[in-house]
Structures are given as structure tokens and as C-alpha cells.
Protein backbone atom coordinates (compact mmCIF):
# COMPACT_ATOMS: atom_id res chain seq x y z
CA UNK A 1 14.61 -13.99 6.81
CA UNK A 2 10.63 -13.48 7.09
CA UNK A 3 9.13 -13.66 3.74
CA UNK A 4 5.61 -12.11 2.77
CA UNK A 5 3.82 -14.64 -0.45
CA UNK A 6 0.93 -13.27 -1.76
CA UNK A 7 -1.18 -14.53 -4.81
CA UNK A 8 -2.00 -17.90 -3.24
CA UNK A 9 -4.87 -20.30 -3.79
CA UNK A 10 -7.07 -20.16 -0.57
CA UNK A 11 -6.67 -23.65 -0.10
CA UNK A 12 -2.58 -24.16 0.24
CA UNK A 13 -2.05 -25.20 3.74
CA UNK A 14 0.96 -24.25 6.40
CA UNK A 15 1.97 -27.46 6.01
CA UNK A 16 2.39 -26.86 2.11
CA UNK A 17 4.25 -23.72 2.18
CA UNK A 18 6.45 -25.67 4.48
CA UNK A 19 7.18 -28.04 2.40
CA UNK A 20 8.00 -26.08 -0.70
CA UNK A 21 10.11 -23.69 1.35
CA UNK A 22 12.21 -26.40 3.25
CA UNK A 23 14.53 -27.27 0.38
CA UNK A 24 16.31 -23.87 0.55
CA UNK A 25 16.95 -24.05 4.35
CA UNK A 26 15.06 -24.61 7.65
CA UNK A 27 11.24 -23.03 8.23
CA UNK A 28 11.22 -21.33 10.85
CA UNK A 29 7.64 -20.49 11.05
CA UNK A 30 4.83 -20.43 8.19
CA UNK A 31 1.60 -18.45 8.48
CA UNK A 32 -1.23 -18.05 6.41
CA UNK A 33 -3.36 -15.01 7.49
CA UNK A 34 -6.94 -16.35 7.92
CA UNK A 35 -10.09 -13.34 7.56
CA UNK A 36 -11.44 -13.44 11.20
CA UNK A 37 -14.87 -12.80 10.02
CA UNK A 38 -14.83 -16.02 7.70
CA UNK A 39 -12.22 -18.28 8.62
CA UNK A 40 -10.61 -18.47 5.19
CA UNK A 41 -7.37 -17.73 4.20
CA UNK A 42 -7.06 -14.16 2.72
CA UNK A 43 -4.79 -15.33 0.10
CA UNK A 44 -1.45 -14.46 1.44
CA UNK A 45 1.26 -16.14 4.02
CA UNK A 46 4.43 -15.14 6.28
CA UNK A 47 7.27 -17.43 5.65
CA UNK A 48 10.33 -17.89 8.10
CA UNK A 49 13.44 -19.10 6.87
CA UNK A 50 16.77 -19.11 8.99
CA UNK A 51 19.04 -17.24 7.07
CA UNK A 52 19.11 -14.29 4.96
CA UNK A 53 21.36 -16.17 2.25
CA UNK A 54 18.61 -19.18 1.95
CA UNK A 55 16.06 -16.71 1.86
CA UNK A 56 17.63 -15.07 -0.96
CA UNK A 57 17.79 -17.70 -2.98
CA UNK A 58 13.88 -19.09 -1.54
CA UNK A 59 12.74 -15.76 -3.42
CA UNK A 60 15.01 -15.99 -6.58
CA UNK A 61 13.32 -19.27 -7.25
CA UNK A 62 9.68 -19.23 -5.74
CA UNK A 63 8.75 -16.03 -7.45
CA UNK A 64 6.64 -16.65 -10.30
CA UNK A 65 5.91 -19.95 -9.14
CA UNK A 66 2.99 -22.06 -10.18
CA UNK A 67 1.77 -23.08 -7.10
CA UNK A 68 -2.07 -24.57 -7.27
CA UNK A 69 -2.59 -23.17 -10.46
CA UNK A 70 -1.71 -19.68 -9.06
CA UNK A 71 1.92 -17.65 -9.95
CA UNK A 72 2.64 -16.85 -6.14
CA UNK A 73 4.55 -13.69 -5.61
CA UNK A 74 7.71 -14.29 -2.72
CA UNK A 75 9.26 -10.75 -1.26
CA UNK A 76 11.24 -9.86 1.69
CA UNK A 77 8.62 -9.54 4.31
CA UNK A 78 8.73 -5.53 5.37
CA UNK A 79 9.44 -5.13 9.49
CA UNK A 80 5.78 -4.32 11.16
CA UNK A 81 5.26 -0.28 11.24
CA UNK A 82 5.65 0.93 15.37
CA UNK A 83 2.43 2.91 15.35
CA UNK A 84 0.40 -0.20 14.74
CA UNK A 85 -1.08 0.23 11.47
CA UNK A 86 -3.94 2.22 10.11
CA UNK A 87 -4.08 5.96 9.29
CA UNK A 88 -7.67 6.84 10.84
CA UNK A 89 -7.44 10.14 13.23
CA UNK A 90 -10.41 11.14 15.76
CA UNK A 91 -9.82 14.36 14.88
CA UNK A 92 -10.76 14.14 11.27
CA UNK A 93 -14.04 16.17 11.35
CA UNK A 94 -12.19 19.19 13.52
CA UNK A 95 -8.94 19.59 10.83
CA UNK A 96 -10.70 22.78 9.01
């Protein structure tokens, strides 16, 4: 199950989330989205967990969390849209 966990301190680590999701069942992948302008984590992470059942439970007990002094917030990650994001149109100045 991918998991999307927002709310985090911009200094928790890969390596942390890791850690703190391992107990429920094996990371898969963890990945915190970093600005590309500054380098810094924009406060937010993608957590893979095999399983939907230990992903369950991840959420039931990770939400809320105090996690470096921040409550993190742990959801089912939502599947990637197919148009590739972003609602601008060219053709906005020629609609009227």
C-alpha cells in the first residue's frame, strides 16, 4: 500500500520514516518530496508498505502521531491522475 504523510518537520529523513514504518510490515520504498528550487523537503513523504492489511493498520496508528514535535497526518496515498497534473489550458484567453 503507498501511503501519502503530510505535516512533517522538514528535517525527518528517509531513513526515519523507515524506521517508524517498519514495525507494521516491510518498506517498500520511502520518499520525501524535496522543492527543486531549494533543496528542502516540502514537508510531506510517500511511504511504501507491502501489504494493504499492514498498511491499514500503519495508518490506524501513525495518524496523529507526534513525530519531531509535529502531529503527522498518514492517508492512503491517491493513484497519480493520467493527464499529468495541472489544470492550465492555452486556450484560456480565446474561451469567450
Amino acid at each position: 500500500m503507498n501511503m501519502y504523510v503530510s505535516n512533517l518537520s522538514f528535517q525527518v529523513t528517509e531513513e526515519e520514516l523507515k524506521a517508524l514504518f517498519d514495525k507494521f510490515g516491510e518498506v517498500t520504498s520511502a520518499k520525501v518530496i524535496i522543492d527543486r528550487g531549494t533543496g528542502k523537503s516540502r514537508g510531506f513523504a510517500f511511504v511504501e508498505i507491502a501489504g494493504d492489511k499492514a498498511g491499514e493498520e500503519a495508518i490506524k496508528e501513525l495518524d496523529g502521531k507526534n513525530l519531531d514535535g509535529r502531529a503527522i497526518s498518514v492517508s492512503k496515498a491517491k493513484p497519480k491522475s493520467e493527464s499529468g497534473g495541472g489544470s492550465f489550458s492555452r486556450d484560456r484567453g480565446n474561451r469567450w
